[in-house]
Protein backbone atom coordinates (compact mmCIF):
# COMPACT_ATOMS: atom_id res chain seq x y z
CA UNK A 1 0.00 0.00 0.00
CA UNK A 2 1.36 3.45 -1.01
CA UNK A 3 0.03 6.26 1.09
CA UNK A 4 -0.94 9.22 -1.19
CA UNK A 5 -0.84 11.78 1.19
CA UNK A 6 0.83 15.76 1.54
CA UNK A 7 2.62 14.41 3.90
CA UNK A 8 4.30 11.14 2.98
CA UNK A 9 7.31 11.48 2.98
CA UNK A 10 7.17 13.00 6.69
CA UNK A 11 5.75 9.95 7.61
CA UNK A 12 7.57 7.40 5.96
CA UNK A 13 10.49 8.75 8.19
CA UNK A 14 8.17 9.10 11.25
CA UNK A 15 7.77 5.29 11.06
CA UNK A 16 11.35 4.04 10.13
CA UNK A 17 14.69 3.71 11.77
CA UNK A 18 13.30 2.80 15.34
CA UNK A 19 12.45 -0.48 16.38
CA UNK A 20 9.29 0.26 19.11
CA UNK A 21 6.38 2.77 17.37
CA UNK A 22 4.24 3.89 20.01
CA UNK A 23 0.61 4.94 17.68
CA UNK A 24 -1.17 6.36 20.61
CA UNK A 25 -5.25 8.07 20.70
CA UNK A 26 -6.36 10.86 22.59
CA UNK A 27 -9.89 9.10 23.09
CA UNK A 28 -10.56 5.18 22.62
CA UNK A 29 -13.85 5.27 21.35
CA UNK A 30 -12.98 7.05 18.02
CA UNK A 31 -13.56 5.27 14.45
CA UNK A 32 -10.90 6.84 12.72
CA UNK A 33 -8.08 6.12 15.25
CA UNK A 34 -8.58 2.55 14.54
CA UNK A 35 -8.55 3.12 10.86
CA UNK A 36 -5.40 4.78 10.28
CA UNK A 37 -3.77 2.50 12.46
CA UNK A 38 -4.21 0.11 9.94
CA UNK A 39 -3.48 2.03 7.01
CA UNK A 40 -0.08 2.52 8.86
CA UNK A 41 0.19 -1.38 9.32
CA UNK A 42 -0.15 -1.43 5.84
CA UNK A 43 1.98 0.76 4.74
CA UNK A 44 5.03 0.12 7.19
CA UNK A 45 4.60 -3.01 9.51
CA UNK A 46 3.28 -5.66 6.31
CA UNK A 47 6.34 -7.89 7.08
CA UNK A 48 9.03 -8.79 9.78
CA UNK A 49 6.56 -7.09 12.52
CA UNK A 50 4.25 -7.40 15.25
CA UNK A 51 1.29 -5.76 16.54
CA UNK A 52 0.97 -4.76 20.25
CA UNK A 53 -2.99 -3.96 21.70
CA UNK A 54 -3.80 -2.41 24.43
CA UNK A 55 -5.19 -6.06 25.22
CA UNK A 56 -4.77 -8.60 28.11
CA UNK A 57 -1.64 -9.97 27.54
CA UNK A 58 -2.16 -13.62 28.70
CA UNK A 59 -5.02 -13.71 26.73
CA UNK A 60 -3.72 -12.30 23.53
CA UNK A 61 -0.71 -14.69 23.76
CA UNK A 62 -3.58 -17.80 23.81
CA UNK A 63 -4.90 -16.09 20.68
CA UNK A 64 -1.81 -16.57 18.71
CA UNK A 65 -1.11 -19.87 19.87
CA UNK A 66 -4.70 -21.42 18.98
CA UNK A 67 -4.98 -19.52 15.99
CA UNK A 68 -8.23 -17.74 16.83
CA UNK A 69 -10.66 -15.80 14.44
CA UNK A 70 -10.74 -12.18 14.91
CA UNK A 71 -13.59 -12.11 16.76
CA UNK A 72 -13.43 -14.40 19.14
CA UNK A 73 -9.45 -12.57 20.01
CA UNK A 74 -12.10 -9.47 21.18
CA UNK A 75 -12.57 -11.12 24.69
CA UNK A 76 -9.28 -9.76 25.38
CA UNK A 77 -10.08 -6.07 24.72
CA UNK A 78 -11.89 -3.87 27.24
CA UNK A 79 -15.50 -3.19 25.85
CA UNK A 80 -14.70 0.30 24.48
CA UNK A 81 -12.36 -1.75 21.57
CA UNK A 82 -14.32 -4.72 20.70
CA UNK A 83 -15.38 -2.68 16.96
CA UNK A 84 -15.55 -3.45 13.79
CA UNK A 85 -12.34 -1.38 13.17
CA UNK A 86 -10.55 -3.61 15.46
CA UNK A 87 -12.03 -6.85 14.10
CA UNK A 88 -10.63 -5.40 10.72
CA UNK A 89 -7.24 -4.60 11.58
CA UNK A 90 -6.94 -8.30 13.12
CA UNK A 91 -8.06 -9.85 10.06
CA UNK A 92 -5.44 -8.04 8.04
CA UNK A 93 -2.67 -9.01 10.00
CA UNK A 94 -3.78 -12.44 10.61
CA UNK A 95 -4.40 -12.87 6.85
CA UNK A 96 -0.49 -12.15 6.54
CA UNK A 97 0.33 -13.98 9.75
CA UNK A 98 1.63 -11.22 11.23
CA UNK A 99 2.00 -12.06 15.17
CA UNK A 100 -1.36 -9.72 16.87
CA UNK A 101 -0.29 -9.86 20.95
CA UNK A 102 -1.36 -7.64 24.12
CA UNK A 103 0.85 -5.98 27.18
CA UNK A 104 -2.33 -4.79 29.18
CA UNK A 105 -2.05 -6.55 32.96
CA UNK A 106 -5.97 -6.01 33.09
CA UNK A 107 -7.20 -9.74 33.18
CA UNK A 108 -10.39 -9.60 30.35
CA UNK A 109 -10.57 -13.14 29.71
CA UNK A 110 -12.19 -16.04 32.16
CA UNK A 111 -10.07 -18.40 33.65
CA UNK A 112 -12.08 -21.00 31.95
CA UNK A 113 -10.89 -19.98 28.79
CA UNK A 114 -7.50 -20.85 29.84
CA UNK A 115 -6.00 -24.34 29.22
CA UNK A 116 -5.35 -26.14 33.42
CA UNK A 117 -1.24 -26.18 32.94
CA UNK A 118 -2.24 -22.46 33.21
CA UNK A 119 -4.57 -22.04 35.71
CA UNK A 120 -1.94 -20.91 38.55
CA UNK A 121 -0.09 -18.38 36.31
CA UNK A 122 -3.50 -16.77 35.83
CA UNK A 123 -4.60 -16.95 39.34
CA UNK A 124 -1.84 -15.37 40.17
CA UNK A 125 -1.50 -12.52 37.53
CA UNK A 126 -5.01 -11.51 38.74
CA UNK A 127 -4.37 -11.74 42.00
CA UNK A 128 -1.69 -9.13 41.74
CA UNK A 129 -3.96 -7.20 39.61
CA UNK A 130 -6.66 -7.33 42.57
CA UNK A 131 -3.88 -5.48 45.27
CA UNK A 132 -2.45 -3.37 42.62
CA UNK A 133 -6.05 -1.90 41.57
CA UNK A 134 -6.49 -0.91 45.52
CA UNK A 135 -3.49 0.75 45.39
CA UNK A 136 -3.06 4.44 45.00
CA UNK A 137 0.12 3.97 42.28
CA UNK A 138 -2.04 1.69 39.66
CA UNK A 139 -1.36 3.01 37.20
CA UNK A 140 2.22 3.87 37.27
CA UNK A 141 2.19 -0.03 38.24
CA UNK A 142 -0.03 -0.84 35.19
CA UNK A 143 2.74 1.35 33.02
CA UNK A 144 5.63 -0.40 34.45
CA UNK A 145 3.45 -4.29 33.94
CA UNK A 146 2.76 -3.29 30.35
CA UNK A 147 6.40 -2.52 29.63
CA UNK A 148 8.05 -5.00 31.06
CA UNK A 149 5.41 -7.31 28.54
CA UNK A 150 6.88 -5.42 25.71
CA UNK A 151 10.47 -6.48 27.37
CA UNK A 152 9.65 -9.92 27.13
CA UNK A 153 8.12 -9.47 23.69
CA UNK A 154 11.05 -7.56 22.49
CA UNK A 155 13.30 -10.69 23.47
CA UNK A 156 11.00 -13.55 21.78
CA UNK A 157 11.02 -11.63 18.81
CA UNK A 158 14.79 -10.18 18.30
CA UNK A 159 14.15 -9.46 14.52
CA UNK A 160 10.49 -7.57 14.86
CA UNK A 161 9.90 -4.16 14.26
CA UNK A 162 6.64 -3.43 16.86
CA UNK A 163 3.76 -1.33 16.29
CA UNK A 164 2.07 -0.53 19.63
CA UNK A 165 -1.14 1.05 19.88
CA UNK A 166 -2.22 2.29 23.26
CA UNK A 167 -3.74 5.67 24.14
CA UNK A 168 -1.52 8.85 24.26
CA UNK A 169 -1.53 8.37 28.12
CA UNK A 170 0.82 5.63 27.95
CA UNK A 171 3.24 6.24 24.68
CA UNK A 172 4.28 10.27 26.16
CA UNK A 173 8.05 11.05 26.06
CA UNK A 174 7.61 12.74 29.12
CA UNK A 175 4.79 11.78 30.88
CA UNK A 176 5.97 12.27 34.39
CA UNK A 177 6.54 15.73 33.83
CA UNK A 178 2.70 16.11 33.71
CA UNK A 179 0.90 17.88 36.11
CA UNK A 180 -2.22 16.71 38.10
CA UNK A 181 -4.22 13.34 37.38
CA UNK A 182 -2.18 13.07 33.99
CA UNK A 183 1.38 12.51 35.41
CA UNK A 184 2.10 9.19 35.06
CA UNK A 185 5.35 8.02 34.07
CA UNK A 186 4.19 6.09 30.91
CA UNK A 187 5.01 2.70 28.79
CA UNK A 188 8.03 4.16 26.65
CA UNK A 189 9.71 5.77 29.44
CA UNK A 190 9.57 2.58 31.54
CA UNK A 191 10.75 0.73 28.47
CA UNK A 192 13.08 3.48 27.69
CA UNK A 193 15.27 2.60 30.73
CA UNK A 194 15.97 -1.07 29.78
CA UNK A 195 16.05 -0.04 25.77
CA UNK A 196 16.96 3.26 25.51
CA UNK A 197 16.94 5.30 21.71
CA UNK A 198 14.38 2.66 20.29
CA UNK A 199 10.99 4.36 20.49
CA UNK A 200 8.82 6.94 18.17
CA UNK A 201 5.80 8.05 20.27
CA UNK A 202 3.12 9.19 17.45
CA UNK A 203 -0.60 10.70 19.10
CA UNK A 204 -3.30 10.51 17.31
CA UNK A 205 -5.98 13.65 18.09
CA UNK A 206 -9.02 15.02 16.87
CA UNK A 207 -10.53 18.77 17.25
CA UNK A 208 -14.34 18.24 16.84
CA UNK A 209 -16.88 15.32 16.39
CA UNK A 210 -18.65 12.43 18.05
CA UNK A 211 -16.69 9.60 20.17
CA UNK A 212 -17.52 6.91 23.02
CA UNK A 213 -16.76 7.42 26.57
CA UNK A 214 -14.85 4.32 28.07
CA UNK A 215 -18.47 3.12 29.53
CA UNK A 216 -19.64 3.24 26.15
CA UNK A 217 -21.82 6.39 26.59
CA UNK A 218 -21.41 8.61 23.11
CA UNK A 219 -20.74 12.38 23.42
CA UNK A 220 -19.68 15.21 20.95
CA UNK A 221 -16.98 17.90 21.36
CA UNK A 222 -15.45 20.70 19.48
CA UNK A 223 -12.08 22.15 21.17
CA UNK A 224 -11.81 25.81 21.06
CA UNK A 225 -8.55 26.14 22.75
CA UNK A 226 -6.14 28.73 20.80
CA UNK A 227 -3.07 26.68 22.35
CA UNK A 228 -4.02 23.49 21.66
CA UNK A 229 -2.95 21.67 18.57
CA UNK A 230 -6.19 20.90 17.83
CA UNK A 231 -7.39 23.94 16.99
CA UNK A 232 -3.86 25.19 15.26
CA UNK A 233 -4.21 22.31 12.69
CA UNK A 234 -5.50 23.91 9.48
CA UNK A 235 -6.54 20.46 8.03
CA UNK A 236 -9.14 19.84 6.26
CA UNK A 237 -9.57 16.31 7.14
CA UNK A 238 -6.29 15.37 8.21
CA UNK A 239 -2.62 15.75 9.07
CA UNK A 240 0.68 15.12 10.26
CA UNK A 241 2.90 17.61 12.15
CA UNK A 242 5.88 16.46 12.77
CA UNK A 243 8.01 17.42 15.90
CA UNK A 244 10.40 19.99 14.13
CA UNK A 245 6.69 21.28 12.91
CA UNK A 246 4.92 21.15 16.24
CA UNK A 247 4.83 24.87 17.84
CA UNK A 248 6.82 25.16 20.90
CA UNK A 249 3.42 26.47 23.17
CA UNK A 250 0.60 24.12 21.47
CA UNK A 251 -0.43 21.74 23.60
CA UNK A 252 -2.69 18.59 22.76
CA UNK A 253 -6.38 17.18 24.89
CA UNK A 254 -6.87 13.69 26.56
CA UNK A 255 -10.70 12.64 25.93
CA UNK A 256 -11.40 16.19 24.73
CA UNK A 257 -11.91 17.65 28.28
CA UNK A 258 -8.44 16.90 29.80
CA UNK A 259 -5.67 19.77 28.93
CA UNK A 260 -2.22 18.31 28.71
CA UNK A 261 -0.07 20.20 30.86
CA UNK A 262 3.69 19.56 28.98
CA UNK A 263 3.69 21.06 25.01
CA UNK A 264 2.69 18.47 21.90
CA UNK A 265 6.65 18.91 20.88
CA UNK A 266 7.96 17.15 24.06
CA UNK A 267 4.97 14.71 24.16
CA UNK A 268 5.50 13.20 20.89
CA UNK A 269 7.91 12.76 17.57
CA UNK A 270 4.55 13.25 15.54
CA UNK A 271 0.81 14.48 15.77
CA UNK A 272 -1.85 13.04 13.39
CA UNK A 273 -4.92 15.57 14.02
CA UNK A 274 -7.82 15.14 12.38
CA UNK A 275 -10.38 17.97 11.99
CA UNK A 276 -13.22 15.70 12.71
CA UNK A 277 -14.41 11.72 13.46
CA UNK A 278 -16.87 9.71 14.58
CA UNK A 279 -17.76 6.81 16.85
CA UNK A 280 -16.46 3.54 16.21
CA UNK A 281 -18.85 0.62 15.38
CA UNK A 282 -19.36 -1.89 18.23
CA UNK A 283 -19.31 -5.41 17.91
């Protein structure tokens, strides 16, 4: 696939000479998220990859070892992913065998579901999940769980170039630098201090349209922010801004109602902003 875009060549170069690609989304529930991260798996990540979800990790791996249909590898998303969108990006890299696994720590899938030679492993993985969730550093400790999954990934897989898709929250250069609830020291700088110089940290964001909350409520928004990156985009429907292009003040919006607190430029290599999406289809 050849991506005919203004902005091509940016991107080819965006999504080459790194090993980890962190293709983050400022809100979960978002159709067109989904879709360009396949058009990017297309495009860059066809061959000698592997896909990373935001998925139970356990689960995912059971996936890939039974050799399961797209839909029934949706058990191991949370709710807010189990679309269409999803269901087609698995399909395409299935179709090409193209390894699909998770990092999330979040246990989705029943224990049933699980062969018995792994019964205690899973036990235990949600029992830790169980403490960790009544702790008041959860999600730094889900951050530090996830990377050390793409660790072990990394290892099985020496050769792979990785596409991981998780929302901006977790791919940020810098995201214990952040300031109230969104300081959180995130995936790539966990990963960053057992395999430093590896990473591109791509967001994905959107100024106006219609999404899904995490609890699968929809809403619409339209960000009027001067600052934010959003509303400096002069897309039409979309585009890339690359760091060197990123203005040093504009700052980019979690969910469309949570102001990041660090600039866009030392967030994240690259921006996609579109001007406007919708809500995904569920499944």
């Amino acid at each position: 696939m050849i991506r005919s875009t203004s902005y091509a060549i940016e991107e080819s170069l965006l999504f080459s000479g790194k090993r980890f690609f962190f293709l983050g989304e400022s809100i979960h529930g978002v159709s067109e998220y989904t879709r360009l991260r396949l058009e990017i798996a297309e495009c860059y990540f066809y061959k000698q990859a592997i896909l990373i979800f935001e998925a139970d990790s356990n689960g995912m791996l059971l996936s890939h070892q039974n050799n399961e249909d797209a839909h029934s590898r949706l058990k191991n998303f949370p709710r807010i992913l189990r679309t269409q969108e999803t269901v087609n990006l698995l399909i395409w890299a299935m179709s090409r065998l193209i390894p699909c696994l998770g990092i999330d720590c979040i246990p989705r899938r029943v224990l049933t579901d699980f062969p018995v030679e792994w019964h205690l492993i899973r036990q235990r993985e949600t029992d830790e999940y169980i403490k960790a969730r009544l702790s008041p550093n959860f999600f730094e400790w889900r951050d530090n769980q996830m990377a050390k999954q793409l660790v072990n990934i990394s290892s099985e897989y020496p050769e792979y170039r990785m596409l991981i898709m998780l929302h901006n929250l977790h791919i940020k250069r810098r995201g214990s630098q952040e300031y109230g609830e969104l300081k959180l020291k995130s995936v790539r700088e966990h990963l960053e201090e057992t395999l430093p110089l590896q990473s591109h940290s791509i967001a994905q964001l959107a100024r106006s349209g219609s999404a899904l909350h995490n609890d699968l409520s929809s809403f619409s928004f339209h960000i009027h922010d001067p600052l934010s990156l959003e509303v400096y985009s002069d897309a039409t429907v979309s585009t890339l801004l690359t760091e060197s292009r990123i203005p040093d003040a504009c700052i980019a919006w979690h969910h469309a109602f949570e102001r990041e607190t660090v600039p866009a430029k030392k967030q994240y290599e690259g921006c996609f902003i579109f001007k406007e999406v919708q809500s995904p289809v569920l499944v």
